[in-house]
C-alpha atoms as a PDB file:
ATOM      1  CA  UNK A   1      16.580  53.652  41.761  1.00  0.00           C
ATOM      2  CA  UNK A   2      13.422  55.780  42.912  1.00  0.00           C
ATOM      3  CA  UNK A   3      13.519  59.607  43.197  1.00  0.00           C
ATOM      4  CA  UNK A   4      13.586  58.822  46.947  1.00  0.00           C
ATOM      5  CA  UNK A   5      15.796  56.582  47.126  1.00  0.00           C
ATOM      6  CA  UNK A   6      18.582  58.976  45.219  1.00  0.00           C
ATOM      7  CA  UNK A   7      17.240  61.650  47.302  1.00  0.00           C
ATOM      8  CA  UNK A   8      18.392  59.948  50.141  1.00  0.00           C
ATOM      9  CA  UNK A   9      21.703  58.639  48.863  1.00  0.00           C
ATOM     10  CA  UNK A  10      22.893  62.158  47.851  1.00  0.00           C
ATOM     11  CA  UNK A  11      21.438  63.474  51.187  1.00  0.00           C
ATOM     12  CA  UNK A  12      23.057  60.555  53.308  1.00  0.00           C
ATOM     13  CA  UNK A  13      26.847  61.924  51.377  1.00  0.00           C
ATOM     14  CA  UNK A  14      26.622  65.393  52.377  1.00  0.00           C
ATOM     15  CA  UNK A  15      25.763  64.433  55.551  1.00  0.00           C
ATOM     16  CA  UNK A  16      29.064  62.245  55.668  1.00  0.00           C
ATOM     17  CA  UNK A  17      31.240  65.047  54.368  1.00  0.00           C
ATOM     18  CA  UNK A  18      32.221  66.172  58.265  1.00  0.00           C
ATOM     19  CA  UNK A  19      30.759  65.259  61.743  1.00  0.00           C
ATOM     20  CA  UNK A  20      29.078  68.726  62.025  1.00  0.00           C
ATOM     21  CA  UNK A  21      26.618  70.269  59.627  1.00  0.00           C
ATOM     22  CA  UNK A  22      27.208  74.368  60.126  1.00  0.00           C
ATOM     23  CA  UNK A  23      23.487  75.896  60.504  1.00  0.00           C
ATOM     24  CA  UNK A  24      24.457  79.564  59.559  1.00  0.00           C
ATOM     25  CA  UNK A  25      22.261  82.965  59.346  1.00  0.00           C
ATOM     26  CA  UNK A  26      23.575  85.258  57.283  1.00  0.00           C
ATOM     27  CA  UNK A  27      22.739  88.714  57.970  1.00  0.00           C
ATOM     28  CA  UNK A  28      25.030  90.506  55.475  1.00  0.00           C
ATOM     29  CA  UNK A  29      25.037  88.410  51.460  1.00  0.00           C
ATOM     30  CA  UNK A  30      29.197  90.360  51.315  1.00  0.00           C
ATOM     31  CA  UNK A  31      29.776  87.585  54.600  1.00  0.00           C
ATOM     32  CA  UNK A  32      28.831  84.412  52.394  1.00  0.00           C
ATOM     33  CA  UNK A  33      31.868  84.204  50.345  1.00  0.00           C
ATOM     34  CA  UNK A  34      34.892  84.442  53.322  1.00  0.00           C
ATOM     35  CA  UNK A  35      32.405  82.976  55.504  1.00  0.00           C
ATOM     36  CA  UNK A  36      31.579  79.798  53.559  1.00  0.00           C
ATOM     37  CA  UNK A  37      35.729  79.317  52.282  1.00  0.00           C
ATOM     38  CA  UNK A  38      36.269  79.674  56.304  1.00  0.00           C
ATOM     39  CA  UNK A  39      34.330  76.285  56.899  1.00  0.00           C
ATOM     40  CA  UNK A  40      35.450  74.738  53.945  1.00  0.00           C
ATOM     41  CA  UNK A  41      39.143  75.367  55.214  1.00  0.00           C
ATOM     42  CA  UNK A  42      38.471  74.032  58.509  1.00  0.00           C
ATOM     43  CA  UNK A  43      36.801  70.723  57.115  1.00  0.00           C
ATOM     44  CA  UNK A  44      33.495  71.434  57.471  1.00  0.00           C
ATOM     45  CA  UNK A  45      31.996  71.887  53.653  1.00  0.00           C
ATOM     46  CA  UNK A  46      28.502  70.760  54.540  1.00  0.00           C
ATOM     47  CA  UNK A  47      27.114  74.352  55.195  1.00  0.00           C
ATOM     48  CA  UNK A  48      23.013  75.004  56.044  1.00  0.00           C
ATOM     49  CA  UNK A  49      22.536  78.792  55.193  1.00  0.00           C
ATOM     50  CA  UNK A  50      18.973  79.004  56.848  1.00  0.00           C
ATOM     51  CA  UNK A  51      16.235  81.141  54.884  1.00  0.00           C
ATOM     52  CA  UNK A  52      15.454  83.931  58.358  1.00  0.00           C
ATOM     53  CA  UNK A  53      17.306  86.265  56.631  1.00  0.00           C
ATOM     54  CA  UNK A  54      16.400  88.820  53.148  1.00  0.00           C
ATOM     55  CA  UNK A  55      20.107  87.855  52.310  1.00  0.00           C
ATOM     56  CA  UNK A  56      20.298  83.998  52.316  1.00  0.00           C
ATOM     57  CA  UNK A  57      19.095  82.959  49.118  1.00  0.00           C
ATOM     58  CA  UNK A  58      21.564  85.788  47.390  1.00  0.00           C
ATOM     59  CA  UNK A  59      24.358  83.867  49.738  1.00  0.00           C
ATOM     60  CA  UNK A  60      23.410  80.113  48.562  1.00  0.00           C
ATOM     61  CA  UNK A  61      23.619  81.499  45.138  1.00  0.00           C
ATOM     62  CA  UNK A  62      26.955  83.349  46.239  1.00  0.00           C
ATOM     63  CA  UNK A  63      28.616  79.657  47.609  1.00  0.00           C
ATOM     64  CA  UNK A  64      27.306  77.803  45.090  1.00  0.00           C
ATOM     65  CA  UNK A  65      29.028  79.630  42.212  1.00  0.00           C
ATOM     66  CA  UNK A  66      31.792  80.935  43.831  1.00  0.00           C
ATOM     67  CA  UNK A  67      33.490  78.916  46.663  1.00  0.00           C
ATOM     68  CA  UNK A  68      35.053  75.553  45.520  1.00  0.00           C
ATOM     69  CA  UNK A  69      34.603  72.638  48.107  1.00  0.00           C
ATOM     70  CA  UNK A  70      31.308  74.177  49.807  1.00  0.00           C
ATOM     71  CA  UNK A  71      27.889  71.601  49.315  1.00  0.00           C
ATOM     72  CA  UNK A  72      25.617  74.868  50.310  1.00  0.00           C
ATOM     73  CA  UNK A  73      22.192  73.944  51.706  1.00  0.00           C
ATOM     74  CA  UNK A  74      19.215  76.356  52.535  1.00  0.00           C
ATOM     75  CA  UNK A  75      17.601  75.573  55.937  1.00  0.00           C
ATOM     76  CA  UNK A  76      14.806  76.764  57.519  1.00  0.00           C
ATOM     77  CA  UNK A  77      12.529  75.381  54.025  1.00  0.00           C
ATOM     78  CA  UNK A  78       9.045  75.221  55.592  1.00  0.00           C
ATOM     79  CA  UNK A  79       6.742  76.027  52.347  1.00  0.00           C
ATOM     80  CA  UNK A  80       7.141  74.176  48.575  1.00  0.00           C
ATOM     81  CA  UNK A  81       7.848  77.876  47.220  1.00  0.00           C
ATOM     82  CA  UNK A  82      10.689  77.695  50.162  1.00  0.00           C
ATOM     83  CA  UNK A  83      11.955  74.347  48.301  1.00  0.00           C
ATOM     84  CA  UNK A  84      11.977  75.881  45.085  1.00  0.00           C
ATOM     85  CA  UNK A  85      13.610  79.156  45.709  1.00  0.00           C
ATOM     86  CA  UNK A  86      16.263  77.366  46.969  1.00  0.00           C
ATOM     87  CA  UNK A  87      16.997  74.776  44.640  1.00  0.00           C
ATOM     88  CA  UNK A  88      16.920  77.811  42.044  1.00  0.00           C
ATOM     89  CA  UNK A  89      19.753  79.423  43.883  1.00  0.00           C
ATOM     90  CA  UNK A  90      21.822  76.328  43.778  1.00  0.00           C
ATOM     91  CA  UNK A  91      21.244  74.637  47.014  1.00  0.00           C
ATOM     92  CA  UNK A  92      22.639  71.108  47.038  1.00  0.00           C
ATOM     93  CA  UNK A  93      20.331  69.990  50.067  1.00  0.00           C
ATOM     94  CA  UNK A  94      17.160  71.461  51.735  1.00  0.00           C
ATOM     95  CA  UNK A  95      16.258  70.895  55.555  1.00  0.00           C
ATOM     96  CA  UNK A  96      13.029  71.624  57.069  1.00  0.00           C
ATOM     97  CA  UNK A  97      12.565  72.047  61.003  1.00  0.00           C
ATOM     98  CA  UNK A  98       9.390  69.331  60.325  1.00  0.00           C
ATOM     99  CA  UNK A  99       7.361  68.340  57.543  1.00  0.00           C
ATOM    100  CA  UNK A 100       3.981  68.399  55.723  1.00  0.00           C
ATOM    101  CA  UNK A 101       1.980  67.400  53.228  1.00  0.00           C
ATOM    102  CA  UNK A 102       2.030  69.863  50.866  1.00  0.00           C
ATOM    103  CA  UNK A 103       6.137  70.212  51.489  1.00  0.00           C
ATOM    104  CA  UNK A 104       6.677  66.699  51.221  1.00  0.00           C
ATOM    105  CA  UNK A 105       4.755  66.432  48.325  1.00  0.00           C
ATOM    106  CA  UNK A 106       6.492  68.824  46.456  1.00  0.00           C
ATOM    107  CA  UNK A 107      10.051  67.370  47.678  1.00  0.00           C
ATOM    108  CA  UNK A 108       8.605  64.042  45.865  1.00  0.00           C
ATOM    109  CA  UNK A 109       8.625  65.810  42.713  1.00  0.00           C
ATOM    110  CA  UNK A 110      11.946  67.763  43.299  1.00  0.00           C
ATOM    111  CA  UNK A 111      15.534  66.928  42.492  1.00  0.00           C
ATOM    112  CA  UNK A 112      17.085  68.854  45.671  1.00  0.00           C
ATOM    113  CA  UNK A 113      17.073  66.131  48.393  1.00  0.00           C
ATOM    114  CA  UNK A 114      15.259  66.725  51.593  1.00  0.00           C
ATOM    115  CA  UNK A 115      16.273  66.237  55.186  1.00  0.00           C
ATOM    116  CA  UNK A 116      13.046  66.683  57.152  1.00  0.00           C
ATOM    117  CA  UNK A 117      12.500  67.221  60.586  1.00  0.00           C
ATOM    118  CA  UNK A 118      10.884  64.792  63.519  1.00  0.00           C
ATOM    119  CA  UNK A 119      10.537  64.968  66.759  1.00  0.00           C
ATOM    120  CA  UNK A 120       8.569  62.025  67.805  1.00  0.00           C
ATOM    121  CA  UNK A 121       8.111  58.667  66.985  1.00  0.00           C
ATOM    122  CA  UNK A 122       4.870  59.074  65.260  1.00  0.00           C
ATOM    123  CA  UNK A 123       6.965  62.020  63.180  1.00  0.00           C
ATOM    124  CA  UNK A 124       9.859  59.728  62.367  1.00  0.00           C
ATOM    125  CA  UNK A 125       7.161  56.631  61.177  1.00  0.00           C
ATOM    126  CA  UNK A 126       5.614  58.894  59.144  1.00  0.00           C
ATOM    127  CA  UNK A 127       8.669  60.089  57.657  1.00  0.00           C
ATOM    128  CA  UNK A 128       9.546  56.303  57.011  1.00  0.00           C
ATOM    129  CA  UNK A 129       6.707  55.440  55.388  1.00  0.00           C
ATOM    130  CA  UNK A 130       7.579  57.994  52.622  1.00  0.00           C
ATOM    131  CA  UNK A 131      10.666  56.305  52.481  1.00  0.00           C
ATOM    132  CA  UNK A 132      12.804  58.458  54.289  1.00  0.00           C
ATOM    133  CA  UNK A 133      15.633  56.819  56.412  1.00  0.00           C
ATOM    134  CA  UNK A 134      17.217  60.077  56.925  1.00  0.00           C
ATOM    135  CA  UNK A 135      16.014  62.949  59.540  1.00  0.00           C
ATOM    136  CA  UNK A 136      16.953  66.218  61.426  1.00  0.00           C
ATOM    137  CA  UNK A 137      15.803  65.629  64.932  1.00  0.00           C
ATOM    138  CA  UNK A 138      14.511  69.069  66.315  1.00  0.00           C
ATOM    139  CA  UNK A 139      14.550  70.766  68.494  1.00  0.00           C
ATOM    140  CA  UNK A 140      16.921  68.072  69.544  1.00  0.00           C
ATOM    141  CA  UNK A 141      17.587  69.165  73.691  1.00  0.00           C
ATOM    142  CA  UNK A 142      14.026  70.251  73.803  1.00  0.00           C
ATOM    143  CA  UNK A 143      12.478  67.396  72.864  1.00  0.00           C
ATOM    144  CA  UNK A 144      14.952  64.611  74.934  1.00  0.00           C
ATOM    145  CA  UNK A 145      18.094  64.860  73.677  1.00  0.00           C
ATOM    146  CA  UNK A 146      20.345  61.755  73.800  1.00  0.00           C
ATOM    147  CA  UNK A 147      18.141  60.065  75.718  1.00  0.00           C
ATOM    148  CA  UNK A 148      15.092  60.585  72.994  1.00  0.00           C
ATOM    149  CA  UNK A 149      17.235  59.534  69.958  1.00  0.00           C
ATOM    150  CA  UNK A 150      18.620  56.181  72.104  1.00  0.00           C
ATOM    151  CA  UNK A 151      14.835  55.424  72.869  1.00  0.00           C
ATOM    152  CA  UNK A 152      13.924  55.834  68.910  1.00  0.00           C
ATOM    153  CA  UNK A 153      16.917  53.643  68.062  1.00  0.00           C
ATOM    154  CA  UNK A 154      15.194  50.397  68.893  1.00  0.00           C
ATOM    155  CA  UNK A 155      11.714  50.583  67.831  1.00  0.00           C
ATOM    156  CA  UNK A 156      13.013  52.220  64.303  1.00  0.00           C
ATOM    157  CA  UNK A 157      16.247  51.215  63.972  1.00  0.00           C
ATOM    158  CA  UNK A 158      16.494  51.911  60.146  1.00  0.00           C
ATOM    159  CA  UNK A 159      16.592  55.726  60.804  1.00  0.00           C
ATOM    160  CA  UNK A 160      19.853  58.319  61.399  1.00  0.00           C
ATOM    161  CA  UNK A 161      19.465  61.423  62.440  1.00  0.00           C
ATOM    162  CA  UNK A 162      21.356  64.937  62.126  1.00  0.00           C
ATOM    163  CA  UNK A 163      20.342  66.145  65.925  1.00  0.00           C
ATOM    164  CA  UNK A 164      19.945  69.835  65.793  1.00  0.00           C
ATOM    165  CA  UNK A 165      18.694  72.538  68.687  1.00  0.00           C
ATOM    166  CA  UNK A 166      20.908  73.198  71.594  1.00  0.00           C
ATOM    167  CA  UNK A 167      23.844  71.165  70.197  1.00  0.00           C
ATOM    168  CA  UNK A 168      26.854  72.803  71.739  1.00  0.00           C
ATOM    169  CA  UNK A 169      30.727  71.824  71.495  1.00  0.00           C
ATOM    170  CA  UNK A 170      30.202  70.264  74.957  1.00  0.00           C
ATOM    171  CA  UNK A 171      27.291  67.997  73.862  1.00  0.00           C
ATOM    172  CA  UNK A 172      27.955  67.411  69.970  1.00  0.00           C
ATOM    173  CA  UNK A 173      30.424  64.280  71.001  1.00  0.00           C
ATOM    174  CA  UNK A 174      27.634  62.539  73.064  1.00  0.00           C
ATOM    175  CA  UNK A 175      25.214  62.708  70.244  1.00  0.00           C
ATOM    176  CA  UNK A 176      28.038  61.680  67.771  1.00  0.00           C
ATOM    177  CA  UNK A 177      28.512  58.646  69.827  1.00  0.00           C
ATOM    178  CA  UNK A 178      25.298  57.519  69.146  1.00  0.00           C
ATOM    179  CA  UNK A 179      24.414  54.969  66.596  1.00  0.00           C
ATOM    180  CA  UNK A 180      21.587  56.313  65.066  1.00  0.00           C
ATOM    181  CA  UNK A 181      23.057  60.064  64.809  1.00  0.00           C
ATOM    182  CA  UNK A 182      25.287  60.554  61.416  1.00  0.00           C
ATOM    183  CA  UNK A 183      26.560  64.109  61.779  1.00  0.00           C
ATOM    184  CA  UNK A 184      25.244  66.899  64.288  1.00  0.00           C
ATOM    185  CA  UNK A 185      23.898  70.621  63.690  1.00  0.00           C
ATOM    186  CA  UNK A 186      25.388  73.165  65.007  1.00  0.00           C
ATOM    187  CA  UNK A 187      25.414  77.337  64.877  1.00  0.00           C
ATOM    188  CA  UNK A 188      28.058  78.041  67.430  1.00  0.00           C
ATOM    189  CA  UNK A 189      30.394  77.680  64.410  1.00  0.00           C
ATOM    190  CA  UNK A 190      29.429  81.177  62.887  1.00  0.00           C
ATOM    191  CA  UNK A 191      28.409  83.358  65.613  1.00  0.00           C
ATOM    192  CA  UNK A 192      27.046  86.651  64.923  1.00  0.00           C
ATOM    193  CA  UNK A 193      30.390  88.785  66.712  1.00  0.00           C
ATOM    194  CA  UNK A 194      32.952  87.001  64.081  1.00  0.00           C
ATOM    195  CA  UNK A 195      30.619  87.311  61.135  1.00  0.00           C
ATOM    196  CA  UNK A 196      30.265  91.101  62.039  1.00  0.00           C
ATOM    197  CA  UNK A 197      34.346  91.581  63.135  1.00  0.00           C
ATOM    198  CA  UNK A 198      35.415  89.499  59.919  1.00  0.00           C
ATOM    199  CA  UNK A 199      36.957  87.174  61.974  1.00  0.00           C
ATOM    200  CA  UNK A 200      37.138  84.577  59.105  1.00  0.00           C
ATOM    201  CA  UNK A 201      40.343  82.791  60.809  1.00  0.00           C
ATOM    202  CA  UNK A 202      38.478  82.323  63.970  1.00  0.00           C
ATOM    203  CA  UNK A 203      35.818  80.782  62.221  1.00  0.00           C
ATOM    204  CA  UNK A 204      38.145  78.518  60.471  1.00  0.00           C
ATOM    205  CA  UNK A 205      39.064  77.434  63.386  1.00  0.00           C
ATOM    206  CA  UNK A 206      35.942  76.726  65.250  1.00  0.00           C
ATOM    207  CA  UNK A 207      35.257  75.002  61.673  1.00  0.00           C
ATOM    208  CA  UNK A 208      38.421  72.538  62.750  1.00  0.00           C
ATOM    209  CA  UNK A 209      37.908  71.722  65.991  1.00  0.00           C
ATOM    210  CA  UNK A 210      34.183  70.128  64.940  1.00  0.00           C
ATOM    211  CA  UNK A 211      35.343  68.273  62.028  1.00  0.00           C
ATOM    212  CA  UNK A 212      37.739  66.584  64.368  1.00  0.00           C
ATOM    213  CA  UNK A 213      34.678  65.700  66.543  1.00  0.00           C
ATOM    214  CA  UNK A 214      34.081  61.973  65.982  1.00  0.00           C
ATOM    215  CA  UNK A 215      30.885  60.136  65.069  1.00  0.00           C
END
């Protein structure tokens, strides 16, 4: 098996681990720990702490050692030192919003798996021809929404896609439906007010109502 290939396999399980991928800024690095065992509880273990924030690689490294259950991602990797930083935390998966050469390059001589971003079809070729058969579509609503991943599904029918931008409880089960989507991406999980009132429980149960979300 080629470095892609298990790239993609290890990438392709996380993204089976729950119907919604949690895509979490984390202001605070004290949050991480009740934050990330509050998704975990509710059935959603596949967590994407973006890199916006001075405190998220301190917070991958924080999951990673410390909360049992969690696959901890970094999102937001736009820059090879951005893929390295977080695979020296512990990150389990990387995302990107898109891709280029130089980050794509360095992903080919990485062992943290990649999910790169598309938003087109030229995007999503390219992307294929590197042999990737899994993408984050984004911004998902911005760029078409269900009707742009349907239209992709027949031309290039070997891709899935995690959809995120603008993915909302009321939209994540028409994406789901989909047969080229695998899991969604969603930040209405962890919203600001609960992270900042502790409201770990409430999370926990945000976290259950999208694992029970089907795909």
């Amino acid at each position: 098996m080629s470095r892609i290939e298990d790239q993609q396999s290890r990438i392709k399980a996380t993204l089976e681990l729950a119907p919604v991928v949690p895509v979490v800024v984390i202001d605070h690095v004290e949050h991480a720990l009740p934050l990330a065992r509050a998704l975990v509880a509710g059935g959603t273990p596949a967590i994407e702490v973006t890199l916006r924030t001075p405190a998220a690689l301190d917070a991958i490294r924080a999951i990673a050692e410390n909360v049992e259950g969690a696959c901890v991602g970094a999102g937001t990797v736009v820059t090879p030192k951005d893929l390295e930083a977080a695979q020296a935390a512990g990150a389990r998966f990387a995302v990107s919003p898109g891709s280029t050469t130089a980050l794509l390059d360095a992903a080919d001589d990485s062992d943290l798996p990649l999910l790169p971003g598309a938003a087109t079809a030229s995007e999503a070729m390219t992307l294929l021809a590197r042999g990737y058969r899994l993408l984050k579509c984004f911004p998902a609503e911005a760029s078409g929404g269900v009707a742009l991943l349907r239209s992709l599904s027949g031309p290039l029918p070997q891709l899935r896609f995690c959809p995120t931008g603008g993915i909302t409880p009321d939209n994540a089960a028409t994406y789901l439906a989909l047969g080229n989507v695998i899991c969604v991406g969603g930040s209405w999980l962890t919203p600001r007010k609960l992270q900042d009132a502790g409201d770990w429980a409430a999370i926990e149960a945000l976290a259950r109502k999208a694992a029970a979300l089907h795909t």
